[in-house]
N, C-alpha and C. Protein backbone atom coordinates (compact mmCIF):
# COMPACT_ATOMS: atom_id res chain seq x y z
N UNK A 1 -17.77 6.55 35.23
CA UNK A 1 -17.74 7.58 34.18
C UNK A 1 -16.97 8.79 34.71
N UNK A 2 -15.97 9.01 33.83
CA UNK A 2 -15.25 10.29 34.44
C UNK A 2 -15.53 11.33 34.28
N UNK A 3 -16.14 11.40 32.63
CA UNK A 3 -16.71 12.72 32.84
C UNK A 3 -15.93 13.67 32.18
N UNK A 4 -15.08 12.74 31.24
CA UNK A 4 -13.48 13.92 31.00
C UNK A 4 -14.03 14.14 29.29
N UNK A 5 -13.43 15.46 29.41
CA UNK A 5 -13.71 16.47 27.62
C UNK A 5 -13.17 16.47 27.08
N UNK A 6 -12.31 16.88 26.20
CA UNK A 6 -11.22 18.32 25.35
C UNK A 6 -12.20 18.93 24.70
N UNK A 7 -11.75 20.39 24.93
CA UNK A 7 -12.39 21.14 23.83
C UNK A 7 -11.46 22.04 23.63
N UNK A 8 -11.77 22.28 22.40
CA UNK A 8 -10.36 22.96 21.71
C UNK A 8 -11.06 24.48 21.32
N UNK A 9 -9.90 25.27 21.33
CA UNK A 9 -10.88 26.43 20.55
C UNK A 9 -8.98 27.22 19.89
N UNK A 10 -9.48 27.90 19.06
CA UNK A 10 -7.99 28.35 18.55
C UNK A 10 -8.27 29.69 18.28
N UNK A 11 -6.94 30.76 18.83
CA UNK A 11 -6.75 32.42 18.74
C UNK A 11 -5.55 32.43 17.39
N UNK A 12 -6.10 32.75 16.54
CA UNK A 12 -5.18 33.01 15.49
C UNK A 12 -4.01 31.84 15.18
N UNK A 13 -2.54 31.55 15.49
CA UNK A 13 -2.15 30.73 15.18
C UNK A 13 -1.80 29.91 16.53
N UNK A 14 -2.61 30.02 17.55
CA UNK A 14 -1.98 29.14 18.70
C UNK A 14 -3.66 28.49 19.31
N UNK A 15 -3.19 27.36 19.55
CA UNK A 15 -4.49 26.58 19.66
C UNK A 15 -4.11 26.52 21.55
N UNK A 16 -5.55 26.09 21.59
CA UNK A 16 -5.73 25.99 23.63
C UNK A 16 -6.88 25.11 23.12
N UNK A 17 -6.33 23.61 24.43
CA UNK A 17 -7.18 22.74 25.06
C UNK A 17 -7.69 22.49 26.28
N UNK A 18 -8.58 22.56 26.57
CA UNK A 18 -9.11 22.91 27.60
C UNK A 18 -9.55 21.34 28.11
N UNK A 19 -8.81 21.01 29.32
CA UNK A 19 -9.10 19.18 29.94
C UNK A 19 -9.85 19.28 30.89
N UNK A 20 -10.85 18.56 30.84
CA UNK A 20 -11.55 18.47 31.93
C UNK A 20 -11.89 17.31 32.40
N UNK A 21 -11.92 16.80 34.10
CA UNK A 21 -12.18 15.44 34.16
C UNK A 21 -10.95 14.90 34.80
N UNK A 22 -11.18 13.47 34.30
CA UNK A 22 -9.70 12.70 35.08
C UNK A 22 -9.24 11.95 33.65
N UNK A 23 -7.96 12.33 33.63
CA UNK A 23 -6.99 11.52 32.44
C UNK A 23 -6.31 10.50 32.96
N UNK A 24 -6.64 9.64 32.84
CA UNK A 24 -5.94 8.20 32.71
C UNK A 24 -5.64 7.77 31.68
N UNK A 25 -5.71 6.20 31.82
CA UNK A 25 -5.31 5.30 31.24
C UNK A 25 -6.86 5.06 29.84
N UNK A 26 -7.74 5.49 30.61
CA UNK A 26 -9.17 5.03 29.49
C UNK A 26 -9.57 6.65 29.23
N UNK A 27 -8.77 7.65 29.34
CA UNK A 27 -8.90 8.98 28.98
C UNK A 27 -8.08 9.70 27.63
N UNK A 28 -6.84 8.91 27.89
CA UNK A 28 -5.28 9.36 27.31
C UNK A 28 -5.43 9.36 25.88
N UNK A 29 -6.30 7.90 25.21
CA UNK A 29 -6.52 8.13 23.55
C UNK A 29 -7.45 9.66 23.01
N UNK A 30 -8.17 9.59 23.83
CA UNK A 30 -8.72 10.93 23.47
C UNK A 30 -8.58 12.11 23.51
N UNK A 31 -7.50 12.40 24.61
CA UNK A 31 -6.53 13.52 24.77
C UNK A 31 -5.27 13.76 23.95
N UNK A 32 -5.15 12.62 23.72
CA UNK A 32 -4.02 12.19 22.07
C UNK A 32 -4.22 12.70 21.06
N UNK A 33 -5.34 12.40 20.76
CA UNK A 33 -6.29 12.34 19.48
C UNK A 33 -6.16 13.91 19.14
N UNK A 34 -7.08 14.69 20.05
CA UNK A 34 -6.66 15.97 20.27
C UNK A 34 -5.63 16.74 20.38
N UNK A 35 -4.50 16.17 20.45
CA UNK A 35 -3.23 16.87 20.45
C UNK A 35 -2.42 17.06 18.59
N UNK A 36 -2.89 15.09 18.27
CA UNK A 36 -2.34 14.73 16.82
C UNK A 36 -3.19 15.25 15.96
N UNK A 37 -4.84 15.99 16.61
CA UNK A 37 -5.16 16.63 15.27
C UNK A 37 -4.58 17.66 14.83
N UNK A 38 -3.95 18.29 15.91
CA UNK A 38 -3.32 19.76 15.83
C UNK A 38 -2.41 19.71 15.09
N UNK A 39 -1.29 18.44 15.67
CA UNK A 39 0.11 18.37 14.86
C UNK A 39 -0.28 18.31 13.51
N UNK A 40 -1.36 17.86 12.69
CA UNK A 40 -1.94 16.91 11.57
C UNK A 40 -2.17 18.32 11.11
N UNK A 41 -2.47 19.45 11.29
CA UNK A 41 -2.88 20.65 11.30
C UNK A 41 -1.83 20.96 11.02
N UNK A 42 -0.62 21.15 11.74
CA UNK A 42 0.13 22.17 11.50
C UNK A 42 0.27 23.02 12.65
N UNK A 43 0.17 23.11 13.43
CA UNK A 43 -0.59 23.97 14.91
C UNK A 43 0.40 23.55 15.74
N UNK A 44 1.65 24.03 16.17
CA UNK A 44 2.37 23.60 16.84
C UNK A 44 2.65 24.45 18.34
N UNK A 45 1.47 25.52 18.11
CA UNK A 45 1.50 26.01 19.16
C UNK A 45 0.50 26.42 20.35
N UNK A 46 0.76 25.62 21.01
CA UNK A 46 -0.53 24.55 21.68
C UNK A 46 -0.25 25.20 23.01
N UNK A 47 -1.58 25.34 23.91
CA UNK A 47 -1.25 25.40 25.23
C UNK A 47 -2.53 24.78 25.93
N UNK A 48 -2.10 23.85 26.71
CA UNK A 48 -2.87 22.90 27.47
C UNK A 48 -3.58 23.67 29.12
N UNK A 49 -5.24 24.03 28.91
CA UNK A 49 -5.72 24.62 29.87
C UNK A 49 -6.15 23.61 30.86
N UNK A 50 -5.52 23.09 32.00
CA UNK A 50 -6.04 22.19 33.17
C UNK A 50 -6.54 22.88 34.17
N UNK A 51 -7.88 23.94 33.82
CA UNK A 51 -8.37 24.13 35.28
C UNK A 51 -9.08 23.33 35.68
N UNK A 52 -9.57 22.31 34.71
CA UNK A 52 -11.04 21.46 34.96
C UNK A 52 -10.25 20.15 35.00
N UNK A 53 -8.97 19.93 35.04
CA UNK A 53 -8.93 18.70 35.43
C UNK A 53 -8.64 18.46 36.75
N UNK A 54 -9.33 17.10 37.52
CA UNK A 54 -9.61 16.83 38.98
C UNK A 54 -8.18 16.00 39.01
N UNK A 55 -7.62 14.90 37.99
CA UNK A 55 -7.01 13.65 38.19
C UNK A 55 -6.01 13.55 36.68
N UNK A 56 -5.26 13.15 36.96
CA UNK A 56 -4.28 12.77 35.68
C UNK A 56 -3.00 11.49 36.57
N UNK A 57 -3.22 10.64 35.61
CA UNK A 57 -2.03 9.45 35.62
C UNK A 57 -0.82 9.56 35.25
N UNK A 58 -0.10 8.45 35.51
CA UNK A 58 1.28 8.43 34.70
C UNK A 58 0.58 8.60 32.62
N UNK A 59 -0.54 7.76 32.37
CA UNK A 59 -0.80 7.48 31.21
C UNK A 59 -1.20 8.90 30.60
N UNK A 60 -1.87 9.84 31.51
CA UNK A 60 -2.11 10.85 31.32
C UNK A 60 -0.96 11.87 30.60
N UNK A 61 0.14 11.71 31.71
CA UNK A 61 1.15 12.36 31.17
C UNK A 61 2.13 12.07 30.29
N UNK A 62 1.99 10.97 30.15
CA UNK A 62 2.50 10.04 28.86
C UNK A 62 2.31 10.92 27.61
N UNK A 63 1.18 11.10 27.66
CA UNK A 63 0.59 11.56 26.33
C UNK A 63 1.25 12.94 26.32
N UNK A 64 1.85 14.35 27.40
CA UNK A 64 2.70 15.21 27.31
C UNK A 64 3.79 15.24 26.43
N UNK A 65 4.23 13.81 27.25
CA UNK A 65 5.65 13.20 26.54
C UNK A 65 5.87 13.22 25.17
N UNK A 66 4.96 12.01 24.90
CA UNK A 66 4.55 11.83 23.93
C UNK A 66 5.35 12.61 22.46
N UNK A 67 4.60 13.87 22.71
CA UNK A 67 4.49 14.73 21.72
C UNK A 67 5.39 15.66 21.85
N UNK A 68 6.04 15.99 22.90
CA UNK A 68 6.56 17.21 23.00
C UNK A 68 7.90 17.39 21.97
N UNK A 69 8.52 16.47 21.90
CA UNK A 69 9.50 16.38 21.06
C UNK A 69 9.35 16.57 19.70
N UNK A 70 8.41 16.26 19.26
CA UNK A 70 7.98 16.12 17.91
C UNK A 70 7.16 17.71 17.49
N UNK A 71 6.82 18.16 18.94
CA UNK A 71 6.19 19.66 18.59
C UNK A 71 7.34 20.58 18.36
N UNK A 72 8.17 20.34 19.51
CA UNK A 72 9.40 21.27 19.40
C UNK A 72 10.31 21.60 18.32
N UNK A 73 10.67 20.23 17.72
CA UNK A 73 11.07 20.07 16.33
C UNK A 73 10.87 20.90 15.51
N UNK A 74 9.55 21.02 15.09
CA UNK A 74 8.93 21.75 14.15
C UNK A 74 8.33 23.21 15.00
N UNK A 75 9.43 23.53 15.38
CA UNK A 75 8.93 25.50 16.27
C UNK A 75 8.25 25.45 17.08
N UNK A 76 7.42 24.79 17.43
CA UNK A 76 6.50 25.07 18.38
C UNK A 76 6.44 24.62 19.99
N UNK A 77 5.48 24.15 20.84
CA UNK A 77 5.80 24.34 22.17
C UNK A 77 4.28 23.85 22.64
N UNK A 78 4.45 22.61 23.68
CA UNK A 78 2.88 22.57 24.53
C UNK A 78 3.27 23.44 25.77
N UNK A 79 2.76 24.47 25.70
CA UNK A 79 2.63 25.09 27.05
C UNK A 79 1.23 25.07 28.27
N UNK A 80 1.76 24.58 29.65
CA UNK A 80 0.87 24.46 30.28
C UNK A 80 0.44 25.76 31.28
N UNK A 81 -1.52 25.78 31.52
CA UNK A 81 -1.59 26.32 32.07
C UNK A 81 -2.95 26.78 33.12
N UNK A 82 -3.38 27.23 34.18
CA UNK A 82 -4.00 27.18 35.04
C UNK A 82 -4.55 26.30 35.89
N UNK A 83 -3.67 24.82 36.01
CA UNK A 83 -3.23 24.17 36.45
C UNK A 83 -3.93 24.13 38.40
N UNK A 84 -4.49 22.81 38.45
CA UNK A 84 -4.86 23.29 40.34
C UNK A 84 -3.83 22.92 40.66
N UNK A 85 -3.69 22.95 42.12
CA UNK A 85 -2.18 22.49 43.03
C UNK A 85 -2.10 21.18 43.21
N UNK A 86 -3.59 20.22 43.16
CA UNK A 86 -3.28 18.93 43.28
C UNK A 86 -2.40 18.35 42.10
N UNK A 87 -3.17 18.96 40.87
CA UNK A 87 -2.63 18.47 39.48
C UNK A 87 -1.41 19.19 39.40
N UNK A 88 -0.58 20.27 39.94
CA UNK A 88 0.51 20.80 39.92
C UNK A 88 1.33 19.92 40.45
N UNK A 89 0.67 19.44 41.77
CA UNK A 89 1.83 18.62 42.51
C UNK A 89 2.58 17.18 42.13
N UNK A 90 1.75 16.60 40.82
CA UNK A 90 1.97 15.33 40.44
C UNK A 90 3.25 15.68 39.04
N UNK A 91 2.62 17.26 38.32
CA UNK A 91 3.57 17.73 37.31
C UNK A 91 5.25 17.35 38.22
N UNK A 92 4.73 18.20 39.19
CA UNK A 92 6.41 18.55 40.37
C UNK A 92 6.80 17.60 40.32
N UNK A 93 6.54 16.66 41.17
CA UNK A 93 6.74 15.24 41.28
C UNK A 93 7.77 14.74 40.12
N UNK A 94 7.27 14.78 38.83
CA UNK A 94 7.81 14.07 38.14
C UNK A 94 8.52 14.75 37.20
N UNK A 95 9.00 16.05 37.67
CA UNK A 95 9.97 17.02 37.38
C UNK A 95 9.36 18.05 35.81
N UNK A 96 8.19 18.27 35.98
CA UNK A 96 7.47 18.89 34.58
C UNK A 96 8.27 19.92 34.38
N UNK A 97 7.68 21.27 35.68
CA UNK A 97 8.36 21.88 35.72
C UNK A 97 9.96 22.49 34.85
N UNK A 98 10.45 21.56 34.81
CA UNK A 98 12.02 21.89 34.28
C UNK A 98 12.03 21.27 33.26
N UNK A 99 10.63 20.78 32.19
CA UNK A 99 10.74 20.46 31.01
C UNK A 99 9.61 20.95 30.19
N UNK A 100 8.47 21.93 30.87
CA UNK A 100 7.25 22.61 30.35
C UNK A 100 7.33 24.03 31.06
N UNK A 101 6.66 25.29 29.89
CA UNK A 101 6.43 26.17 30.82
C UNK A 101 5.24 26.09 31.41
N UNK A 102 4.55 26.35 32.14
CA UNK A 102 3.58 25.93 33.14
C UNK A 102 3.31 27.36 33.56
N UNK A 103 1.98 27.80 33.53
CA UNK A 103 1.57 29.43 33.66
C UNK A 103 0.22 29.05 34.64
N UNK A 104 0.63 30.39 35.44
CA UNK A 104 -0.76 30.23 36.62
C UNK A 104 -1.87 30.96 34.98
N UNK A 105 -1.75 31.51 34.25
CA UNK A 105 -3.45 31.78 33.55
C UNK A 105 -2.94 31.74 32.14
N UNK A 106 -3.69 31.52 31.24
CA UNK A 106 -3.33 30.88 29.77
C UNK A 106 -3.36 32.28 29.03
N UNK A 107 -3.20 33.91 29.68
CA UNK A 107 -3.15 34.57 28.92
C UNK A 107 -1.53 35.16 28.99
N UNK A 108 -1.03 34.20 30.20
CA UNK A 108 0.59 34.73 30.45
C UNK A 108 1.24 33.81 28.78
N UNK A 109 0.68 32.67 28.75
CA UNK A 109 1.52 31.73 27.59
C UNK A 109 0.66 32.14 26.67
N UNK A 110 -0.03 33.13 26.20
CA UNK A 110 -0.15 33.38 25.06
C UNK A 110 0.19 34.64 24.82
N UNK A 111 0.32 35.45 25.36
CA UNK A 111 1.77 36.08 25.54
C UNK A 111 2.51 36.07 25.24
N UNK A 112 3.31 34.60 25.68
CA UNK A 112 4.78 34.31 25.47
C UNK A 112 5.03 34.13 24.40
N UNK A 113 3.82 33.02 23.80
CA UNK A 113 3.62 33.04 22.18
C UNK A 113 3.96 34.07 21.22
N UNK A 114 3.08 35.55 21.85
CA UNK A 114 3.01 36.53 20.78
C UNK A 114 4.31 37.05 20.96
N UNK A 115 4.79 36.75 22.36
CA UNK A 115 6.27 37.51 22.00
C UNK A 115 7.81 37.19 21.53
N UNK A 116 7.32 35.77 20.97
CA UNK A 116 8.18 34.90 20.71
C UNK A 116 8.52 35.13 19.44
């Protein structure tokens, strides 16, 4: 049992998910789920809080992928943020970095939001 959440909570027009746990492969539909209710919403401006996550997969980040294109499209943006260094180092790895903004605290990307 991993033990993994989403919980969502939303500031006016920008939503934050908060992951906790380990995202894999038997994690990823439910972290999905949570992302496509937003899109299904209308909510394209999303920022993903990973302080509570311990573990994330390739499948994990799949689900980043996933969506990002389809958020961007329509104005908006998954921005990541408070992120540990283990879970930073797997983003690096696979070059996140230079395709997400990625914030040490989720009040810098909502911020960016308001100043966008």
């Amino acid at each position: 049992m991993s033990g993994f959440e989403v919980e969502r909570r939303d500031k006016e027009n920008i939503s934050c998910l908060y992951v906790k746990g380990f995202l894999d492969a038997h994690t990823a539909p439910q972290f999905e789920e949570a992302i496509q209710n937003l899109v299904d919403e209308e909510r394209f401006k999303i920022i993903v809080n990973l302080c509570d996550l311990t573990y994330i997969s390739s499948a994990g980040l799949g689900v980043f992928m996933g969506f990002i294109e389809d958020i961007r499209s329509k104005g908006g943006d998954l921005k990541l943020s408070n992120m540990t260094s283990k879970v930073y180092k797997v983003f690096d790895l696979l070059g996140f970095p230079n395709l997400y903004e990625i914030y040490e605290d989720e009040n810098e990307a909502v911020d960016k939001y308001q100043k966008a």
